[in-house]
N, C-alpha and C. Protein backbone atom coordinates (compact mmCIF):
# COMPACT_ATOMS: atom_id res chain seq x y z
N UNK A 1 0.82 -1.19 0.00
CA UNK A 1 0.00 0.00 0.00
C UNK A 1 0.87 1.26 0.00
N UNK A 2 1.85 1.19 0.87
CA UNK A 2 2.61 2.44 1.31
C UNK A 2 3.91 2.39 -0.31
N UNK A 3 3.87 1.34 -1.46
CA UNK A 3 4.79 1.46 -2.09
C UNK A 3 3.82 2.24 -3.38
N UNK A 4 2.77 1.82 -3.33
CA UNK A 4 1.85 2.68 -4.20
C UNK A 4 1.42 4.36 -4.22
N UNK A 5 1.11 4.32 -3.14
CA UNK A 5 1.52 5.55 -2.57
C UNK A 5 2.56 6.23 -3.32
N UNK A 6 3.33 5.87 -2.62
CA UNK A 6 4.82 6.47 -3.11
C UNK A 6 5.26 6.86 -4.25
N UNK A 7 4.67 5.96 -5.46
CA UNK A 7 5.09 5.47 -6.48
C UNK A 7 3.78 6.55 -7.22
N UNK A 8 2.71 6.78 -6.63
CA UNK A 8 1.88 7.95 -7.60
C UNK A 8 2.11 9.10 -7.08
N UNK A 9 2.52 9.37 -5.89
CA UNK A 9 3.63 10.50 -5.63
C UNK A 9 4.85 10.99 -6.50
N UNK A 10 5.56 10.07 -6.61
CA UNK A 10 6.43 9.74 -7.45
C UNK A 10 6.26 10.66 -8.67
N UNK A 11 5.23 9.74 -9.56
CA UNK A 11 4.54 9.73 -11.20
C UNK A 11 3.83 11.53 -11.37
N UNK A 12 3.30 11.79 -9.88
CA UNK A 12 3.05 12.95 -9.94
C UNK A 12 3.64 14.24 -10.04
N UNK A 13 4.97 14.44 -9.09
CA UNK A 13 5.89 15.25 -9.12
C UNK A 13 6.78 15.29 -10.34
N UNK A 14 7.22 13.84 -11.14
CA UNK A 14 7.80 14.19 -12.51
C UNK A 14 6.79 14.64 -13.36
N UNK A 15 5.39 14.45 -13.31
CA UNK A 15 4.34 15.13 -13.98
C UNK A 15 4.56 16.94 -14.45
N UNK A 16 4.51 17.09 -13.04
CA UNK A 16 4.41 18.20 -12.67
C UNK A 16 5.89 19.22 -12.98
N UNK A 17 6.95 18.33 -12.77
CA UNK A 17 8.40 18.92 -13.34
C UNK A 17 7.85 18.87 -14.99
N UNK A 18 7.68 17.91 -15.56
CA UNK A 18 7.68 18.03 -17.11
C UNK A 18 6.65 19.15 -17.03
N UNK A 19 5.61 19.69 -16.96
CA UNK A 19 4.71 20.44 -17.11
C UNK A 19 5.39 22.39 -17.00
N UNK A 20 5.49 22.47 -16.06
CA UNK A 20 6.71 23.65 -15.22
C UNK A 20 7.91 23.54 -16.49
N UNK A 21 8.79 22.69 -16.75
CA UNK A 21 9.78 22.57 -17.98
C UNK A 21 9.29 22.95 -19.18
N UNK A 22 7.93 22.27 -19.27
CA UNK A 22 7.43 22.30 -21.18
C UNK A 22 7.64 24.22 -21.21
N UNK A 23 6.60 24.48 -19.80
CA UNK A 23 6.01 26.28 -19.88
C UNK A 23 7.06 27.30 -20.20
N UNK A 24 8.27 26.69 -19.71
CA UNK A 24 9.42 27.58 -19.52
C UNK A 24 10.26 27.31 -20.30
N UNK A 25 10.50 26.36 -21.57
CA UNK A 25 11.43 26.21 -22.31
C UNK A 25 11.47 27.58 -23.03
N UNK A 26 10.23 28.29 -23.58
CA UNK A 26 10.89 29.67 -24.27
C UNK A 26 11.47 30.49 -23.59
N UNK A 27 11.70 30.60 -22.40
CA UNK A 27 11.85 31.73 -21.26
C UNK A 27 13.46 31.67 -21.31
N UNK A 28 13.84 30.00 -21.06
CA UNK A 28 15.06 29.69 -21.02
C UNK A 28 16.00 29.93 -22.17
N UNK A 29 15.50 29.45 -23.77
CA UNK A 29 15.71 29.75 -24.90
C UNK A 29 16.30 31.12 -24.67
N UNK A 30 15.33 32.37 -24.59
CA UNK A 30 15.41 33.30 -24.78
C UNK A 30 16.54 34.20 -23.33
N UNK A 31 17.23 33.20 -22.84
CA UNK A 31 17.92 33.59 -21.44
C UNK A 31 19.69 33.96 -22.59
N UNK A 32 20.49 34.87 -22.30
CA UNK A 32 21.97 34.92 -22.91
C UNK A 32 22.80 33.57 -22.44
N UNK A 33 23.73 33.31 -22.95
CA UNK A 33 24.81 32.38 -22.93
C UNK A 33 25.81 32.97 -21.79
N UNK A 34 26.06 32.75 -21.14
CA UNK A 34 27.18 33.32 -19.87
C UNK A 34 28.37 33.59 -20.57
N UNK A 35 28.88 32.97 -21.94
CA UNK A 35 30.25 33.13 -22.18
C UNK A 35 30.26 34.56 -23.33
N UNK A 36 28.94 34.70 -23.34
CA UNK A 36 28.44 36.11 -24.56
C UNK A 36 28.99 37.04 -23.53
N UNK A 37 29.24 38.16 -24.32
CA UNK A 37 29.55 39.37 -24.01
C UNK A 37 28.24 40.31 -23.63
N UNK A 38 28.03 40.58 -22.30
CA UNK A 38 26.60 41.11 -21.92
C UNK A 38 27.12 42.42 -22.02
N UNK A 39 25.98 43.19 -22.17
CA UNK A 39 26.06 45.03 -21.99
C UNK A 39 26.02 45.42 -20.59
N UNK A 40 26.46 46.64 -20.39
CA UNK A 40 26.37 47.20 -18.75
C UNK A 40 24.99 47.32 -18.40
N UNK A 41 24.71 47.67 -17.52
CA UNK A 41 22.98 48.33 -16.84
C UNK A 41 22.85 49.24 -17.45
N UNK A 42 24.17 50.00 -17.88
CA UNK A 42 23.51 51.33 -18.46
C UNK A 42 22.87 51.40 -19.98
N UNK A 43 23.50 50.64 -20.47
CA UNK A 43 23.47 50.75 -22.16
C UNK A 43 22.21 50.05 -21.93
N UNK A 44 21.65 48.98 -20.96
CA UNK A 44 20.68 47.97 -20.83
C UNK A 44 19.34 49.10 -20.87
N UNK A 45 19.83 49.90 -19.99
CA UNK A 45 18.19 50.87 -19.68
C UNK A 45 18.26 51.58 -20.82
N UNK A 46 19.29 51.90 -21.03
CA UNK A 46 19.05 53.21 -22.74
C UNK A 46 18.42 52.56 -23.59
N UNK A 47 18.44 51.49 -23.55
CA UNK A 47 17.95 50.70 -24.69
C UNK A 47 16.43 50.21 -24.54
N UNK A 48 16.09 49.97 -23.45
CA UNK A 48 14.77 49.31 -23.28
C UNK A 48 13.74 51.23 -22.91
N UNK A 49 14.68 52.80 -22.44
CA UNK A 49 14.11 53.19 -22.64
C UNK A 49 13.34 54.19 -23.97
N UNK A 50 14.54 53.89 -24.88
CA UNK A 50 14.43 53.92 -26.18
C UNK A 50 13.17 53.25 -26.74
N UNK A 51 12.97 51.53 -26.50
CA UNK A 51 12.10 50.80 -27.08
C UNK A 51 9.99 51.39 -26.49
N UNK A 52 10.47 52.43 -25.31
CA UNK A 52 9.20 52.77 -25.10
C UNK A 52 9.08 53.88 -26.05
N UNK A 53 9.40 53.88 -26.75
CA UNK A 53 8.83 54.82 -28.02
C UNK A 53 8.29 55.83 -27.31
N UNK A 54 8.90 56.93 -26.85
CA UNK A 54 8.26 58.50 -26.29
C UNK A 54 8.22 59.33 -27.31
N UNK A 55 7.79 60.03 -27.27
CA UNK A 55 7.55 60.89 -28.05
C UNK A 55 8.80 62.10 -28.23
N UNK A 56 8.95 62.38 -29.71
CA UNK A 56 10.24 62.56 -30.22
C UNK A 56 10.88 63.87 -29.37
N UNK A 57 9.80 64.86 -29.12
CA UNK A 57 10.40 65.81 -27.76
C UNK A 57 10.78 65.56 -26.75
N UNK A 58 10.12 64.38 -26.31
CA UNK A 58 10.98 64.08 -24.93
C UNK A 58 12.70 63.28 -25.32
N UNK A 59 13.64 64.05 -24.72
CA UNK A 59 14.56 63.45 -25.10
C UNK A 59 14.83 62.36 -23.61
N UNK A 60 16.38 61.20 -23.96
CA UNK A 60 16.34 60.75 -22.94
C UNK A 60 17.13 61.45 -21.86
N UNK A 61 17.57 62.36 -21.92
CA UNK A 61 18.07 63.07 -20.94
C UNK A 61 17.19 63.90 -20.05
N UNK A 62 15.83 64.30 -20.60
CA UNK A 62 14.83 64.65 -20.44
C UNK A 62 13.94 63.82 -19.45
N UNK A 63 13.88 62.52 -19.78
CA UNK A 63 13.54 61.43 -19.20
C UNK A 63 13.91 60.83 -17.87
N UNK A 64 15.26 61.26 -17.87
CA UNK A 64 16.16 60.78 -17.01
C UNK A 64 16.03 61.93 -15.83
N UNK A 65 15.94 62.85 -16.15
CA UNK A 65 15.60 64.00 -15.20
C UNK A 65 14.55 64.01 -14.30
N UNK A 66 12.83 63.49 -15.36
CA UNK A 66 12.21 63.51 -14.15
C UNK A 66 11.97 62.01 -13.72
N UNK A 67 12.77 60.96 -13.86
CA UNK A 67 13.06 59.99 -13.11
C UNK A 67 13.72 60.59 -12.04
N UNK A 68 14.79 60.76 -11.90
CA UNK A 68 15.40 61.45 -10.84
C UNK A 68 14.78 62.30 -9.90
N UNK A 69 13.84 63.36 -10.74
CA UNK A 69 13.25 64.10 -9.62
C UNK A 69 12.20 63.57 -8.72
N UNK A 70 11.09 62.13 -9.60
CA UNK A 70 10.70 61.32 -8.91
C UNK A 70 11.54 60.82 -7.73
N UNK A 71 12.10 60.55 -8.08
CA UNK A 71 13.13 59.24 -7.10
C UNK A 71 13.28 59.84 -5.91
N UNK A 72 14.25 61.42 -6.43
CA UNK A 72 14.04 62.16 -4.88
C UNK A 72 13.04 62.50 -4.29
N UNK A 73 11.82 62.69 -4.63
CA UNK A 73 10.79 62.95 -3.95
C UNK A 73 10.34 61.60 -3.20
N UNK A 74 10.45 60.43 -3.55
CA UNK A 74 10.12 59.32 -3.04
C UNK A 74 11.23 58.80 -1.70
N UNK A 75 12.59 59.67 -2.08
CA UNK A 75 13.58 59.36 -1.03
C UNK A 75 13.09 60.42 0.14
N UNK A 76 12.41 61.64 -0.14
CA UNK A 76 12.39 62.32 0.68
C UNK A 76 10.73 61.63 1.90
N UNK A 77 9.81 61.29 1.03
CA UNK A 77 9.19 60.48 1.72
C UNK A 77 9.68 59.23 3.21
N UNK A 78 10.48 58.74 2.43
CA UNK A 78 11.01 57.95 3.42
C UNK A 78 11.53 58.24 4.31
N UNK A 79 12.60 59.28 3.83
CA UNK A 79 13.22 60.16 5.06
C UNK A 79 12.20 60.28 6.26
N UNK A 80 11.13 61.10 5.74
CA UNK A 80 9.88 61.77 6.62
C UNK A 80 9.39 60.16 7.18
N UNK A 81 8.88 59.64 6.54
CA UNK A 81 8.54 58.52 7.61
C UNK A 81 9.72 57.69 8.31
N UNK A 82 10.42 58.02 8.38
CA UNK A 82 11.83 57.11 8.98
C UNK A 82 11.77 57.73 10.47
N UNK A 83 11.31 59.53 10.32
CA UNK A 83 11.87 60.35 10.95
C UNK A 83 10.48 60.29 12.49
N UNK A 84 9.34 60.25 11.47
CA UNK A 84 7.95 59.78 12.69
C UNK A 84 8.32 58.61 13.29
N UNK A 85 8.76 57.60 12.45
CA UNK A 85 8.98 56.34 13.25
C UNK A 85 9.77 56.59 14.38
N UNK A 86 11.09 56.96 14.08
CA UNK A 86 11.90 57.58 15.07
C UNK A 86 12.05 58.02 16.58
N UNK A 87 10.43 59.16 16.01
CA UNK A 87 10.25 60.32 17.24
C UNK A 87 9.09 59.23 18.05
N UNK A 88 8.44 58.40 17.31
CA UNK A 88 7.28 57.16 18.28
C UNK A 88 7.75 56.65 19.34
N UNK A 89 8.95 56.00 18.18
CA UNK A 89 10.32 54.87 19.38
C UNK A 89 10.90 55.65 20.67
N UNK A 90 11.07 57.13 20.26
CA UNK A 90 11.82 58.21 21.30
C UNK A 90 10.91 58.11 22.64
N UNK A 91 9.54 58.56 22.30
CA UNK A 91 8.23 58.69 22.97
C UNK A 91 7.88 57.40 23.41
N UNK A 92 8.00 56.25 22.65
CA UNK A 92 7.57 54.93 23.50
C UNK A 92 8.74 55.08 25.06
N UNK A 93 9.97 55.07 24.23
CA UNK A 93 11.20 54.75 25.25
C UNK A 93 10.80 55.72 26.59
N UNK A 94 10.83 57.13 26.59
CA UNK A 94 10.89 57.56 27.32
C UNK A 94 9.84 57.29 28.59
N UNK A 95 8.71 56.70 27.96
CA UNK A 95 7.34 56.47 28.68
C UNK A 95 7.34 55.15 29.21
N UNK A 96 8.22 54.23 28.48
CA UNK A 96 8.39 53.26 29.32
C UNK A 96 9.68 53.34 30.37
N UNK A 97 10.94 54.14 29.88
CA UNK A 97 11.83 54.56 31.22
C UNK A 97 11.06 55.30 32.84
N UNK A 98 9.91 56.07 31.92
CA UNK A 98 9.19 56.86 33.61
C UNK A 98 8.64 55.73 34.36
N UNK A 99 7.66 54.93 33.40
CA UNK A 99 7.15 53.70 34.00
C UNK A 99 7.95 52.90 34.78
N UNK A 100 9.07 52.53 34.28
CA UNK A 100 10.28 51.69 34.85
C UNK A 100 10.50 52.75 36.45
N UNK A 101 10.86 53.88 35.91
CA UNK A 101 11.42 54.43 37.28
C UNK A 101 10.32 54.55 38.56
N UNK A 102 9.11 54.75 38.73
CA UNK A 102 7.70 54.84 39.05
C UNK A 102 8.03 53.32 39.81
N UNK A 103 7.94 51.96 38.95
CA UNK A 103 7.81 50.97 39.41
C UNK A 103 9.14 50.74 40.74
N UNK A 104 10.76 51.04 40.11
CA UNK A 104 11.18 50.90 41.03
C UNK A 104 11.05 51.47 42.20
N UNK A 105 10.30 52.76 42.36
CA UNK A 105 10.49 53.72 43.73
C UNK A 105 9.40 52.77 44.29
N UNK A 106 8.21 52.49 43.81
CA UNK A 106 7.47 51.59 44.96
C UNK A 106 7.70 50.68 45.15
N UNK A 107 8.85 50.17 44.22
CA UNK A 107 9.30 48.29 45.17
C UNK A 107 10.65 49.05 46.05
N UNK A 108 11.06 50.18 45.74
CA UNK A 108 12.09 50.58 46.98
C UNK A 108 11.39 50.80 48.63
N UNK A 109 10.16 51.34 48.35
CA UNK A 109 9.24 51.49 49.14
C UNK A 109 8.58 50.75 49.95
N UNK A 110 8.23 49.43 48.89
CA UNK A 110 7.45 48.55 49.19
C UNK A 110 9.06 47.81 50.19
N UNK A 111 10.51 47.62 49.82
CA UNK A 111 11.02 47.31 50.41
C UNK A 111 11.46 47.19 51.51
N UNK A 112 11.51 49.28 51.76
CA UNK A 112 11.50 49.26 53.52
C UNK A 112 10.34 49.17 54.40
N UNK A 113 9.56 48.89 53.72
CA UNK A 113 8.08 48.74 54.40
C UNK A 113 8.15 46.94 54.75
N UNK A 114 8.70 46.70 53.78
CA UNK A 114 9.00 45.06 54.04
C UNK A 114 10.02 44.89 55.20
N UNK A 115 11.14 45.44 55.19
CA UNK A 115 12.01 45.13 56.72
C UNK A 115 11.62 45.66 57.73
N UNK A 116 10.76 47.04 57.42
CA UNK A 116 10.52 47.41 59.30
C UNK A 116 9.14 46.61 59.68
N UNK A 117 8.54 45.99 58.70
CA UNK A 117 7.30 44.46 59.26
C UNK A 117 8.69 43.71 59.87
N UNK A 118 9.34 42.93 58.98
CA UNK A 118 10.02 41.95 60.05
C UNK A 118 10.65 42.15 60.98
N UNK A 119 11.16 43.14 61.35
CA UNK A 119 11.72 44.13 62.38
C UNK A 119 11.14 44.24 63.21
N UNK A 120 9.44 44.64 63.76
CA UNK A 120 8.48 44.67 63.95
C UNK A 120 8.31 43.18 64.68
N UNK A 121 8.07 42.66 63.76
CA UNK A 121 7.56 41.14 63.65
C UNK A 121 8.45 40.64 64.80
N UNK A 122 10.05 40.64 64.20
CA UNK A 122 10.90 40.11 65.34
C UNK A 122 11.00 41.00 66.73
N UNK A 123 10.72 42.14 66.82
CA UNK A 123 10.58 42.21 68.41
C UNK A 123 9.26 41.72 68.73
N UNK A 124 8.19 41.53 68.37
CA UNK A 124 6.69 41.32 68.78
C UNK A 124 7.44 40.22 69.70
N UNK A 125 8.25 39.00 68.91
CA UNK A 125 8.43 37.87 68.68
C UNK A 125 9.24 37.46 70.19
N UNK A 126 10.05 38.25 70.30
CA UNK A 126 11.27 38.32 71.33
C UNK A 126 10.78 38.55 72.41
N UNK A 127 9.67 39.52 72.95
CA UNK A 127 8.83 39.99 74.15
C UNK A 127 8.16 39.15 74.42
C-alpha cells in the first residue's frame, strides 16, 4: 500500500516537473549564454528606454531627469517617515523609562516597608 503511494507520488511530481519545464522552455531559450559578451545596466536601460517609443520631444536626458526628480521625492518620503517612526520609538522609550522608574520607587518602598514588618515582627516575637 505504502509502495503505491509512493510510487503515484512519485509519477506525480515528474508530472508536474515536465509540465513547469514544457512552460518555460521559451523563457530559457530566450535567457543569454554566460560566455556572450553582456552590456552594462547602463546601455541595458538606454535601450529598453528607447524601445518605449516616447515621443520625439521628450529626449532621454529629459527622461532621465524627471526619473530622478521622482526618485528624490520618493527618497524624501522615506526620510519623513523614517523620521515619525523615530520620534514614536523616542516617545515609547521615554514612557516606558518613567514607568520603569515609578515601578522601582514603589518596590524601593514597598522594600523598607517590608524590613521594618520583620523588624516589627521580630521584636513582637522576642517579648
Amino acid at each position: 500500500m505504502l509502495e503505491l503511494i509512493a510510487s503515484i507520488i512519485f509519477l506525480i511530481s515528474i508530472l508536474g516537473t515536465g509540465i513547469i519545464l514544457f512552460r518555460k522552455i521559451p523563457v530559457l531559450v530566450d535567457l543569454p549564454i554566460l560566455g556572450q559578451e553582456q552590456k552594462s545596466l547602463f546601455e541595458r536601460a538606454k535601450i529598453e528606454i528607447e524601445e518605449l517609443n516616447l515621443p520625439a520631444r521628450i529626449s532621454l536626458r529629459k527622461a532621465l531627469k524627471i526619473f530622478f526628480k521622482e526618485f528624490h521625492i520618493l527618497i524624501f518620503k522615506i526620510e519623513n517617515k523614517a523620521g515619525h517612526c523615530l520620534e514614536k520609538m523616542k516617545k515609547n522609550s521615554n514612557q516606558k523609562n518613567q514607568t520603569q522608574k515609578a515601578m522601582s520607587q514603589s518596590n524601593r518602598l514597598n522594600n523598607n516597608n517590608y524590613w521594618e514588618e520583620i523588624k516589627k515582627h521580630k521584636e513582637k516575637k522576642n517579648k
